[in-house]
C-alpha atoms as a PDB file:
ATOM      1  CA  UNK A   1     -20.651   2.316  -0.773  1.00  0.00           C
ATOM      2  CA  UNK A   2     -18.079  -0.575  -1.391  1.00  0.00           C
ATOM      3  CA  UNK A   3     -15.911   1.971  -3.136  1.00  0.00           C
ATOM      4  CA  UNK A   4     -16.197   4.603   0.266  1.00  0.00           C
ATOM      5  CA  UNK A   5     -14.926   1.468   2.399  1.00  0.00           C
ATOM      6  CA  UNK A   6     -11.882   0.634   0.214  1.00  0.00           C
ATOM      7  CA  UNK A   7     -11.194   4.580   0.580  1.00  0.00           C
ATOM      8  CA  UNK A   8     -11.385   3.820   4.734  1.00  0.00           C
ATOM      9  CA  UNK A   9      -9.142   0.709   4.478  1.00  0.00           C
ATOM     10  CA  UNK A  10      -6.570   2.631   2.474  1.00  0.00           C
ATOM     11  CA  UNK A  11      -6.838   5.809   4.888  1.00  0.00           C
ATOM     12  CA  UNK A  12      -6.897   3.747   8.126  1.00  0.00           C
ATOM     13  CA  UNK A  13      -3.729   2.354   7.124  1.00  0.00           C
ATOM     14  CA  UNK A  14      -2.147   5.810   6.110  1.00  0.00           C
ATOM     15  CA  UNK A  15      -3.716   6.960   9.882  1.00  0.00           C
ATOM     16  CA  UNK A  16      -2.031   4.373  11.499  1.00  0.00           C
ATOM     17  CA  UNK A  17       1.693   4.914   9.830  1.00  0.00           C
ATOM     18  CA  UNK A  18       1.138   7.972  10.479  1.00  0.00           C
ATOM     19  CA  UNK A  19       0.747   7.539  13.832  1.00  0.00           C
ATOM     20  CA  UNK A  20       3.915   5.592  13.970  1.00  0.00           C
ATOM     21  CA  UNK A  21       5.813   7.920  12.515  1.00  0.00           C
ATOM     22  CA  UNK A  22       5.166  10.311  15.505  1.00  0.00           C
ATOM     23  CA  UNK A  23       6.188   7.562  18.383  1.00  0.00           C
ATOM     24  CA  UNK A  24       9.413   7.885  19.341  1.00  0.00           C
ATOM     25  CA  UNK A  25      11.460   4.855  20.989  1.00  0.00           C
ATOM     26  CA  UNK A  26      10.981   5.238  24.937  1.00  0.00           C
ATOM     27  CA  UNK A  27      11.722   1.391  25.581  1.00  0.00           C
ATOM     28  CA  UNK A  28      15.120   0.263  25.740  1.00  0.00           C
ATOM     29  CA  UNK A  29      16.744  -2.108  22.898  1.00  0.00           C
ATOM     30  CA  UNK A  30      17.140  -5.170  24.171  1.00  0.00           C
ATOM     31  CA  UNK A  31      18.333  -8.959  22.746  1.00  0.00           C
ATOM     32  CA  UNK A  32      15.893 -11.118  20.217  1.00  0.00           C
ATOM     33  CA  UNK A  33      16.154 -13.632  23.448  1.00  0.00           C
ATOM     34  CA  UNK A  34      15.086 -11.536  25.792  1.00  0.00           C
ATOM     35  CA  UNK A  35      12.043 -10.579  23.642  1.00  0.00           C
ATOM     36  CA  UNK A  36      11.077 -14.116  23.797  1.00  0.00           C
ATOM     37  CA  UNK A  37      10.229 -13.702  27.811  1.00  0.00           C
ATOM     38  CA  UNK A  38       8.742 -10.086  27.285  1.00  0.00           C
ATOM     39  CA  UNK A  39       5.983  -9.268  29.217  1.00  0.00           C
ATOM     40  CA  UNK A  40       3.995  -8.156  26.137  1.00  0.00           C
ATOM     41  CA  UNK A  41       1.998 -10.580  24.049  1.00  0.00           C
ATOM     42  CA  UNK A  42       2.886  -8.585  20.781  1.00  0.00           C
ATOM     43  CA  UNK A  43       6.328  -8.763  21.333  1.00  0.00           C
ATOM     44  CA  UNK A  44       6.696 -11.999  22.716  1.00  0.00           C
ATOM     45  CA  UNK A  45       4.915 -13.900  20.078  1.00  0.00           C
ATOM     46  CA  UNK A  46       4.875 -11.809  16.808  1.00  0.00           C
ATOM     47  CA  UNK A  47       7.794  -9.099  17.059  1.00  0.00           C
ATOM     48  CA  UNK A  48      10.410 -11.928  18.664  1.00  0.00           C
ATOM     49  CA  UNK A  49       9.776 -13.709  15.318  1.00  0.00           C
ATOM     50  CA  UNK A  50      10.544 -11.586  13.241  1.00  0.00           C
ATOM     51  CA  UNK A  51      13.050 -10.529  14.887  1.00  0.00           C
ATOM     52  CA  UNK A  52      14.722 -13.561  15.126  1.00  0.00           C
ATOM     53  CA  UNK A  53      14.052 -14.359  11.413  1.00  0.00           C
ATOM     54  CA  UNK A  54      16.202 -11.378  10.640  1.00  0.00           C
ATOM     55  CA  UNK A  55      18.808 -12.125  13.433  1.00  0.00           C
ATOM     56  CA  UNK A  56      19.667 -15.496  11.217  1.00  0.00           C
ATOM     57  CA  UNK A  57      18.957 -13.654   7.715  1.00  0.00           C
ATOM     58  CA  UNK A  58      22.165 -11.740   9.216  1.00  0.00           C
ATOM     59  CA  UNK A  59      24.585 -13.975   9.969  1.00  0.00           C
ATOM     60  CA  UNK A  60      23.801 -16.102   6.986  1.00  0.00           C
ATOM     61  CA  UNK A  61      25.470 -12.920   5.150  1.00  0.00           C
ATOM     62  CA  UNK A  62      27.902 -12.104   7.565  1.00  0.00           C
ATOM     63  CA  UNK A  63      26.039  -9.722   9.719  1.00  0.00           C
ATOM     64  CA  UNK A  64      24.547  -7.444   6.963  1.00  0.00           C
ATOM     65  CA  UNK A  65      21.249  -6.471   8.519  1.00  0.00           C
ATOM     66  CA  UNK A  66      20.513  -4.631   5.222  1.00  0.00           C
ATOM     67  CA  UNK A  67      20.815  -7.680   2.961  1.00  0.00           C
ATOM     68  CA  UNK A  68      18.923  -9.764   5.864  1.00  0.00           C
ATOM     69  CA  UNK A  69      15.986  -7.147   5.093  1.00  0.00           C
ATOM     70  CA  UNK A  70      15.830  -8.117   1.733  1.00  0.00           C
ATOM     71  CA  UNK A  71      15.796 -11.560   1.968  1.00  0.00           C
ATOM     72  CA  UNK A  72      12.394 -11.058   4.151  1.00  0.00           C
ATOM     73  CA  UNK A  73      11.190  -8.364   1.605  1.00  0.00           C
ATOM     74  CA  UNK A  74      11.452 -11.042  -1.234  1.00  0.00           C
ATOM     75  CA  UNK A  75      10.405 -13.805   1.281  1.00  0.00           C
ATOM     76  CA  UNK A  76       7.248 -11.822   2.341  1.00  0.00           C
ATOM     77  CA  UNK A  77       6.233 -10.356  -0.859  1.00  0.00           C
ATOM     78  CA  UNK A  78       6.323 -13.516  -2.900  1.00  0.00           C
ATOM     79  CA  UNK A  79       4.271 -15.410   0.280  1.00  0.00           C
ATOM     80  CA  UNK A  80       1.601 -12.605  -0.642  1.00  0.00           C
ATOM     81  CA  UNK A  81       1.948 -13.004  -4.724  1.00  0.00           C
ATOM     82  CA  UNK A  82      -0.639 -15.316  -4.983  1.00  0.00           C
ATOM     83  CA  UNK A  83      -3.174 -12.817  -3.139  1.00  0.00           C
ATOM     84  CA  UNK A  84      -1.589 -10.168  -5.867  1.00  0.00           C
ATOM     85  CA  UNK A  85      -2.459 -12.378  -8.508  1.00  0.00           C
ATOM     86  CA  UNK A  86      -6.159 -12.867  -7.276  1.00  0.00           C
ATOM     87  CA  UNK A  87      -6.355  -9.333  -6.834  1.00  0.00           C
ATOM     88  CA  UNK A  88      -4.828  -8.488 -10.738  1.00  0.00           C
ATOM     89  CA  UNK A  89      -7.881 -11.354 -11.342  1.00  0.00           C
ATOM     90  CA  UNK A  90     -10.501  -9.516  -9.544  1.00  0.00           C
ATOM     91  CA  UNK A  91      -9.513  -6.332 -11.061  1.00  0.00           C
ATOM     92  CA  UNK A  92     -10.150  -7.495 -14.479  1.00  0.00           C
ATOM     93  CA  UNK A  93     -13.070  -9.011 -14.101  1.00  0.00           C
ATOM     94  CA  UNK A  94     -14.587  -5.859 -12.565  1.00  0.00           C
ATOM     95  CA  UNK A  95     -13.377  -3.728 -15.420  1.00  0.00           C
ATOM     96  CA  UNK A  96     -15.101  -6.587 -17.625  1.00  0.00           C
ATOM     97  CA  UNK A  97     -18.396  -5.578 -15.561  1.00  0.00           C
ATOM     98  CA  UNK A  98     -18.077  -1.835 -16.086  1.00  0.00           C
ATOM     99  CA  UNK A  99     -20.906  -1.552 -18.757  1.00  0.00           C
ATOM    100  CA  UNK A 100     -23.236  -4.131 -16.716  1.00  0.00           C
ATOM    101  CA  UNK A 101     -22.699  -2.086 -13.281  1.00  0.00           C
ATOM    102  CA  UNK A 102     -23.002   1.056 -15.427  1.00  0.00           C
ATOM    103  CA  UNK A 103     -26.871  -0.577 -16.687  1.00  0.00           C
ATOM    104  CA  UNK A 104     -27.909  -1.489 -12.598  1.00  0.00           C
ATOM    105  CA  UNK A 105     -26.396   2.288 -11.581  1.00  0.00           C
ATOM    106  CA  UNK A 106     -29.305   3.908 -14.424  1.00  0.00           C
ATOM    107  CA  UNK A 107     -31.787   1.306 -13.634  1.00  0.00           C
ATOM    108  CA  UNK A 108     -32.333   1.766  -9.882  1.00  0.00           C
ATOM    109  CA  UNK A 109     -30.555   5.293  -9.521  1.00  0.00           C
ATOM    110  CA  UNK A 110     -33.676   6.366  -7.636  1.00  0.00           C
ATOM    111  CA  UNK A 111     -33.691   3.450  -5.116  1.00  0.00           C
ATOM    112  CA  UNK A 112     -30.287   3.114  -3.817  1.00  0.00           C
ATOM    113  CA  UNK A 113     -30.952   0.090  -1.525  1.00  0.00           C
ATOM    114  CA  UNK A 114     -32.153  -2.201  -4.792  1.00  0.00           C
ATOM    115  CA  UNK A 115     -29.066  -0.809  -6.376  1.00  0.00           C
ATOM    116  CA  UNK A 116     -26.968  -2.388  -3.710  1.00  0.00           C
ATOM    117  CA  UNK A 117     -28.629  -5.599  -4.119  1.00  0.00           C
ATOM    118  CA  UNK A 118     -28.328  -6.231  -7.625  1.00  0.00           C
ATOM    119  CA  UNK A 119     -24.807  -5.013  -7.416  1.00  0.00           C
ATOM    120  CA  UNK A 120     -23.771  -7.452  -4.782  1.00  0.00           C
ATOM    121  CA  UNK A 121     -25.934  -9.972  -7.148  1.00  0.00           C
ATOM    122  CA  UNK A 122     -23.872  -9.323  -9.965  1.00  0.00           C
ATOM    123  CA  UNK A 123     -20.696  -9.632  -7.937  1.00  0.00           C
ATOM    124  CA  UNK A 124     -21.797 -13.370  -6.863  1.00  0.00           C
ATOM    125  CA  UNK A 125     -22.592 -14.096  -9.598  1.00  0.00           C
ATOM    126  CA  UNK A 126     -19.549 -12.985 -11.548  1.00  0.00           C
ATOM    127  CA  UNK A 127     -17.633 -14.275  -8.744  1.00  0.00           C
ATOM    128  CA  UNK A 128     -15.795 -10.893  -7.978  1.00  0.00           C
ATOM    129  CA  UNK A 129     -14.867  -9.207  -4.605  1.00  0.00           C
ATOM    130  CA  UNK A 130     -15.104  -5.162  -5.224  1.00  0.00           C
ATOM    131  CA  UNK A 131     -12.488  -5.047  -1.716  1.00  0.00           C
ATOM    132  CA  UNK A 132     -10.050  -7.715  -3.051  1.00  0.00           C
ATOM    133  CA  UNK A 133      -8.166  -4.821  -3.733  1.00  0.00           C
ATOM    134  CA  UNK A 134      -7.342  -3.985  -0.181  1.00  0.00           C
ATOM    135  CA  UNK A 135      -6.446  -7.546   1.111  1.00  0.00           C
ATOM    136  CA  UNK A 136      -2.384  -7.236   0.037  1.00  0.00           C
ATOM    137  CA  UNK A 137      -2.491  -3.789   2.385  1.00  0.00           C
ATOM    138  CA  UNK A 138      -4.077  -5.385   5.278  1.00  0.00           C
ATOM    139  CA  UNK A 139      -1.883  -8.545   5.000  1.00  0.00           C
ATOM    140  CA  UNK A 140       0.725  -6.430   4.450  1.00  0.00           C
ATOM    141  CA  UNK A 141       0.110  -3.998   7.929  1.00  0.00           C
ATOM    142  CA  UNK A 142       0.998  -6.420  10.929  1.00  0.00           C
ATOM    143  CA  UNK A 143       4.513  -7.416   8.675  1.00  0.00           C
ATOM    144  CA  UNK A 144       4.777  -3.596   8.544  1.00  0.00           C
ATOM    145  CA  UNK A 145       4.270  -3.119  12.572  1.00  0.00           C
ATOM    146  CA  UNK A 146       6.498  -6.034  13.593  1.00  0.00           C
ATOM    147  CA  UNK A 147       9.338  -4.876  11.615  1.00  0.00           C
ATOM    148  CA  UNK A 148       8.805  -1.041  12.780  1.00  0.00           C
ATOM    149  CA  UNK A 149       9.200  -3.062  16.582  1.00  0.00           C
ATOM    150  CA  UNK A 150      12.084  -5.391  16.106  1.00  0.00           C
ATOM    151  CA  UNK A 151      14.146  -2.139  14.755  1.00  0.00           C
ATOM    152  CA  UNK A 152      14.021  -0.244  18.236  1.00  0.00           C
ATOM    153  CA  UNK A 153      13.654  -3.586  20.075  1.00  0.00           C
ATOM    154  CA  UNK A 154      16.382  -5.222  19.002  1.00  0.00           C
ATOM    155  CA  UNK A 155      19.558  -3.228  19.663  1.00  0.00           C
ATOM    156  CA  UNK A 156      21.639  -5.152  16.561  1.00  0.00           C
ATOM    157  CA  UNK A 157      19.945  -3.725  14.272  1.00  0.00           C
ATOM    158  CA  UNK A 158      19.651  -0.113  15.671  1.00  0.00           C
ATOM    159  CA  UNK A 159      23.346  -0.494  15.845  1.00  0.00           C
ATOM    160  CA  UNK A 160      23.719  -2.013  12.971  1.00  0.00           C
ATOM    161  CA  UNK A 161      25.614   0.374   9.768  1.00  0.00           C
ATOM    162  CA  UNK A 162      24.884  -0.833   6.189  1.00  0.00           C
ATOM    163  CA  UNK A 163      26.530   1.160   3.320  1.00  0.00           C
ATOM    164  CA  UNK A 164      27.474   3.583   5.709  1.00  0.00           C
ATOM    165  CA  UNK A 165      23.978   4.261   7.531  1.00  0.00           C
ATOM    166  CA  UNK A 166      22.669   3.145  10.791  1.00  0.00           C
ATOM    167  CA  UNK A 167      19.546   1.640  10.992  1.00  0.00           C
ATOM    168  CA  UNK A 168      18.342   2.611  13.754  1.00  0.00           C
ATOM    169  CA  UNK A 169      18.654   6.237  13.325  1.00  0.00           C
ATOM    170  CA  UNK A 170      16.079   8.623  11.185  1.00  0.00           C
ATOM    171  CA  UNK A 171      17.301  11.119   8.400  1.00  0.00           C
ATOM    172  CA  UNK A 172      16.618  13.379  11.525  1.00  0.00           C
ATOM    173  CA  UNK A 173      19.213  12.179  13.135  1.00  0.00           C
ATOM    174  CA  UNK A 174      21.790  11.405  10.779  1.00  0.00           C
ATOM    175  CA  UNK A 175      23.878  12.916   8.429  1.00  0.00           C
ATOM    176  CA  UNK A 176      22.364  14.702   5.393  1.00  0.00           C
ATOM    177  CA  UNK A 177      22.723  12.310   3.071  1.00  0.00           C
ATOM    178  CA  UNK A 178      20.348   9.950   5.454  1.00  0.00           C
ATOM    179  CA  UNK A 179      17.547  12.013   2.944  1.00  0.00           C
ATOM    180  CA  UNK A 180      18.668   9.675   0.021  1.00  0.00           C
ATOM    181  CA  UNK A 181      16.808   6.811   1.437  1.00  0.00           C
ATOM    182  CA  UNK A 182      13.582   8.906   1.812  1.00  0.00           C
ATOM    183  CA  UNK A 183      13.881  10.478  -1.479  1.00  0.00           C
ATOM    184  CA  UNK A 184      14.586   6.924  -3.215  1.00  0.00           C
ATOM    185  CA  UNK A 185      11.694   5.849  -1.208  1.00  0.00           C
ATOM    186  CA  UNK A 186       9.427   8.186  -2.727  1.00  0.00           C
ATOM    187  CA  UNK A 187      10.628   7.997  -5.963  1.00  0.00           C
ATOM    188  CA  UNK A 188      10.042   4.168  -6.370  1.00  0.00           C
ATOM    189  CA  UNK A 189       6.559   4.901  -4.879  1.00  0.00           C
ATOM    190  CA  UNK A 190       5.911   7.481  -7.652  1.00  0.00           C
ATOM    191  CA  UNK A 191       7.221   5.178 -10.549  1.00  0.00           C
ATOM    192  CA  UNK A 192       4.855   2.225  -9.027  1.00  0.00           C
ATOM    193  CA  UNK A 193       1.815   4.371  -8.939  1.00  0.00           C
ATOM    194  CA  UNK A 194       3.065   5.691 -12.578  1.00  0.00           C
ATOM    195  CA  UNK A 195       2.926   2.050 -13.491  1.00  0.00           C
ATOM    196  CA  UNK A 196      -0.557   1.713 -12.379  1.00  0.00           C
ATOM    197  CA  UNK A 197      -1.741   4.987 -13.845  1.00  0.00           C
ATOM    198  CA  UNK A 198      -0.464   3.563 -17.455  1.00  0.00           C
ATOM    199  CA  UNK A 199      -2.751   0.690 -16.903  1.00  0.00           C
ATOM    200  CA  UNK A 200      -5.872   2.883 -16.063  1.00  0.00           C
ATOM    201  CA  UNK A 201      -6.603   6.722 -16.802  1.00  0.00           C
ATOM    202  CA  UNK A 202      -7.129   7.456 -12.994  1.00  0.00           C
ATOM    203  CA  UNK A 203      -9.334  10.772 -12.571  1.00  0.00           C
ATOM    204  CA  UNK A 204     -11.083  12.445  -9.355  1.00  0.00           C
ATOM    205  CA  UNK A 205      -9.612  11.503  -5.997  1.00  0.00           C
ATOM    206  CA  UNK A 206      -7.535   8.560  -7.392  1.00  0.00           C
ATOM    207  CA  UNK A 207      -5.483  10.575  -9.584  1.00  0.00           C
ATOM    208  CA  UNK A 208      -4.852  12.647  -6.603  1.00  0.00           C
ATOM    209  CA  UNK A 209      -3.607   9.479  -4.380  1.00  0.00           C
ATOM    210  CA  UNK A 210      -1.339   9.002  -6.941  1.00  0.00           C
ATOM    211  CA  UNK A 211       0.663  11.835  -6.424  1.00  0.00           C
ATOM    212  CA  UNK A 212       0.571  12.956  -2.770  1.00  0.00           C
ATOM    213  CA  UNK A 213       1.450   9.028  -1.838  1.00  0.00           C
ATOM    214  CA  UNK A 214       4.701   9.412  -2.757  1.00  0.00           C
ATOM    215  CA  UNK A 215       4.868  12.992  -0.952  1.00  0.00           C
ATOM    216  CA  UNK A 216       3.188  10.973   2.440  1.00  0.00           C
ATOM    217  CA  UNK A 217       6.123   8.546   2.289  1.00  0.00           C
ATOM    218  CA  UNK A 218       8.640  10.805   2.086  1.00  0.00           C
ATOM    219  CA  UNK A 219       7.208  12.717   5.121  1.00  0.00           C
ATOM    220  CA  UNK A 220       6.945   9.441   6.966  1.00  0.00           C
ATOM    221  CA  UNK A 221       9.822   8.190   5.919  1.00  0.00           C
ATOM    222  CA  UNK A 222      11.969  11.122   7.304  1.00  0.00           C
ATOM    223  CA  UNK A 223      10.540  10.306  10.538  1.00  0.00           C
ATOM    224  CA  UNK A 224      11.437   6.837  10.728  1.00  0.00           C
ATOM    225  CA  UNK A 225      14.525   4.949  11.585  1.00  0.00           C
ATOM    226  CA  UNK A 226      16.311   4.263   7.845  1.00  0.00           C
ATOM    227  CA  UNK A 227      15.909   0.087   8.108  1.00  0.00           C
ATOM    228  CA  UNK A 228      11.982   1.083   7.597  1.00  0.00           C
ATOM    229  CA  UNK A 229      11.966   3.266   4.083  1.00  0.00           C
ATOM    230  CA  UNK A 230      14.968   0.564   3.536  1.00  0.00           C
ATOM    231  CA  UNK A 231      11.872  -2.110   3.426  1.00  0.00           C
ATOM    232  CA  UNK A 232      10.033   0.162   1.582  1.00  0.00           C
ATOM    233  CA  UNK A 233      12.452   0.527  -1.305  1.00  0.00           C
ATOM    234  CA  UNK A 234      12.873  -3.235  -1.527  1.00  0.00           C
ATOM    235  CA  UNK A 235       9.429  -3.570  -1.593  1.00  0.00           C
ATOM    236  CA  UNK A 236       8.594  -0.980  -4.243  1.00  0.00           C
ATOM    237  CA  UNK A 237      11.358  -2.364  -6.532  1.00  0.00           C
ATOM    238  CA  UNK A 238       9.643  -5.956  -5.877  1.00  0.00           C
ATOM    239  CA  UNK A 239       6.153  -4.779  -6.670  1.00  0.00           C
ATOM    240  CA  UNK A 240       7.816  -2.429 -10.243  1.00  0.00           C
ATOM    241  CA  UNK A 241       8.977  -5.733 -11.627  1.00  0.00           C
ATOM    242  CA  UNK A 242       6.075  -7.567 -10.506  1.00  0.00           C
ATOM    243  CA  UNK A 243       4.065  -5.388 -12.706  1.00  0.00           C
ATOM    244  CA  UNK A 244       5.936  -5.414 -15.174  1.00  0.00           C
ATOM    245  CA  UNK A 245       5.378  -8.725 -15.739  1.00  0.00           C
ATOM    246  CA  UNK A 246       1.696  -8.731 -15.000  1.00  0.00           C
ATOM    247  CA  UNK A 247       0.875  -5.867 -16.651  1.00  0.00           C
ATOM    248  CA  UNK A 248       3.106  -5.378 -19.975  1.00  0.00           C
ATOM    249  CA  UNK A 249       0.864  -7.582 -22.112  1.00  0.00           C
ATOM    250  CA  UNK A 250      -2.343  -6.032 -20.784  1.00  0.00           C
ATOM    251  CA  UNK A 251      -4.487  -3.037 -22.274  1.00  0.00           C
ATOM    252  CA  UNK A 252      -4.911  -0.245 -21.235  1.00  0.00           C
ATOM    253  CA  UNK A 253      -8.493   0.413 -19.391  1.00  0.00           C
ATOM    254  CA  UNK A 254      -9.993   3.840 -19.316  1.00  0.00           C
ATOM    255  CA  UNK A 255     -11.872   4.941 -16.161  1.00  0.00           C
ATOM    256  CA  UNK A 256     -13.645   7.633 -15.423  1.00  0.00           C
ATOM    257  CA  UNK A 257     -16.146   9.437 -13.190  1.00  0.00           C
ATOM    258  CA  UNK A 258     -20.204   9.893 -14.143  1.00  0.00           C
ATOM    259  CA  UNK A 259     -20.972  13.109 -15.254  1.00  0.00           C
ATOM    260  CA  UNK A 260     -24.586  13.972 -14.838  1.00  0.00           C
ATOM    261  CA  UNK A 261     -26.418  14.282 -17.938  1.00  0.00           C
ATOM    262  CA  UNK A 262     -27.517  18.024 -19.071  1.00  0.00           C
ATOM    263  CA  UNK A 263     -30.718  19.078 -17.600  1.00  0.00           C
ATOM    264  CA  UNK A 264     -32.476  20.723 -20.080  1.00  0.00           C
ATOM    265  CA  UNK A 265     -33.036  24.470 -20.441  1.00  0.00           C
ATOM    266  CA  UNK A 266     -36.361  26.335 -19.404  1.00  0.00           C
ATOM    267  CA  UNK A 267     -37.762  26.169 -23.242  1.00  0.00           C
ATOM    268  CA  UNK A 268     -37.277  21.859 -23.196  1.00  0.00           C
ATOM    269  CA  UNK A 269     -34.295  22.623 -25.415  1.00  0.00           C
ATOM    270  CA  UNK A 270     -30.870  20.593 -24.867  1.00  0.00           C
ATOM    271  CA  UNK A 271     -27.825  21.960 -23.974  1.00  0.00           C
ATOM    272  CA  UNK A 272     -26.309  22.724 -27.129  1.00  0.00           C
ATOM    273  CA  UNK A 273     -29.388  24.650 -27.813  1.00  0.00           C
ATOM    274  CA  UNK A 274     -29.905  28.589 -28.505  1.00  0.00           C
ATOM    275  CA  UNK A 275     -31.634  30.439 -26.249  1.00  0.00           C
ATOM    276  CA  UNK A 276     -33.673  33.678 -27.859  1.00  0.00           C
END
């Protein structure tokens, strides 16, 4: 059950960019001031921020929104490293608890409730969260939604060009070679699942995640303005060398799915066993 609701976390959040990527910018772009006396709450209090934050990022290097995007990448993802860290933790110590889960699973397989309860027993008492896992996406989702709204907002960045790309404008709408930030997008997705994969043997659904990720941000990515797959590379390149560090001294940890065991055949024999 706790592993369905991490599956729902990860797919609400895929819903939701989704449904981003299909909005298209109907309000006008207007000044980081004049989002301070917006109407809205959202903008007003959370996208004016952030908005403002990369307003001064900017001019600190000479009106480079791109580099000012970076600075908040780093800023943001190393605010969120010690939630990373906890989460690396928690992961460990669940693999640690693989045979013990793998005991309660064969114990109470016919009584799913008691199953529950000795598994969240043996969390407590282990000290592990089974949905740590999907607290650096959540924390990471409003940063995502603020930044999508201070691009079309705030008409210095949409006008903004960094190495010879506006901002504000999707592969769509630009120039062919507006694809290369997509494409690089995807590509540092695929190498950061990669990463993971050489850390565990992912099989079943998982192993499937791993690959049509990278295909979902690309399709996403082609759909939104370029500052946003922008963010995305700087984050991917922040999270590779992250685990790098985190994971290069670690072994490797095999997982895989419960096969159920052979029923025996209509003469009591095993599997394996001839039938006459």
């Amino acid at each position: 059950m706790l592993r369905n609701r991490k599956w729902w976390i990860v797919l609400g959040a895929l819903s939701l960019m989704m449904l981003l990527a299909g909005c298209s910018p109907n309000t006008p772009a207007v000044t980081t001031s004049a989002m301070s006396d917006s109407g809205s709450w959202w903008t007003r209090n959370v996208v004016y921020w952030f908005s403002l934050m990369l307003d001064k990022f900017a001019d600190f290097f000479g009106g480079s929104y791109g580099l000012s995007i970076l600075l908040l990448t780093i800023i943001v993802r190393t605010l969120i490293l010690p939630l990373m860290i906890k989460q690396y933790k928690n992961t460990k110590a669940m693999q640690a608890l693989q045979p013990e889960m793998k005991k309660v699973r064969e114990k109470f397989k016919d009584d799913p409730k008691q199953q529950q309860a000795e598994m969240m027993k043996l969390y407590q008492t282990h000290q592990v969260n089974p949905l740590a896992g999907c607290l650096p996406l959540i924390v990471q989702m409003p940063i995502f939604i603020a930044l999508y709204n201070s691009i079309y907002k705030n008409v210095e960045i949409r006008e903004h060009t960094f190495l010879g790309l506006q901002l504000g404008l999707s592969p769509h709408d630009g120039q062919w070679y507006y694809y290369v930030v997509p494409v690089v997008a995807a590509i540092t997705t695929l190498v950061q699942s990669l990463m993971m994969a050489q850390q565990q043997t992912m099989v079943g659904p998982m192993k499937g995640l791993m690959y049509i990720f990278p295909v979902m941000i690309f399709v996403m990515a082609i759909n939104f303005p370029v500052a946003l797959p922008l963010y995305w590379i700087y984050s991917n390149i922040y999270t590779i060398t992250q685990n790098y560090f985190m994971y290069r001294k670690s072994p490797k940890t095999v997982v895989v799915e419960e096969t159920p065991k052979p029923k025996p055949n209509s003469k009591g024999k095993g599997k394996g066993a001839r039938v006459k």
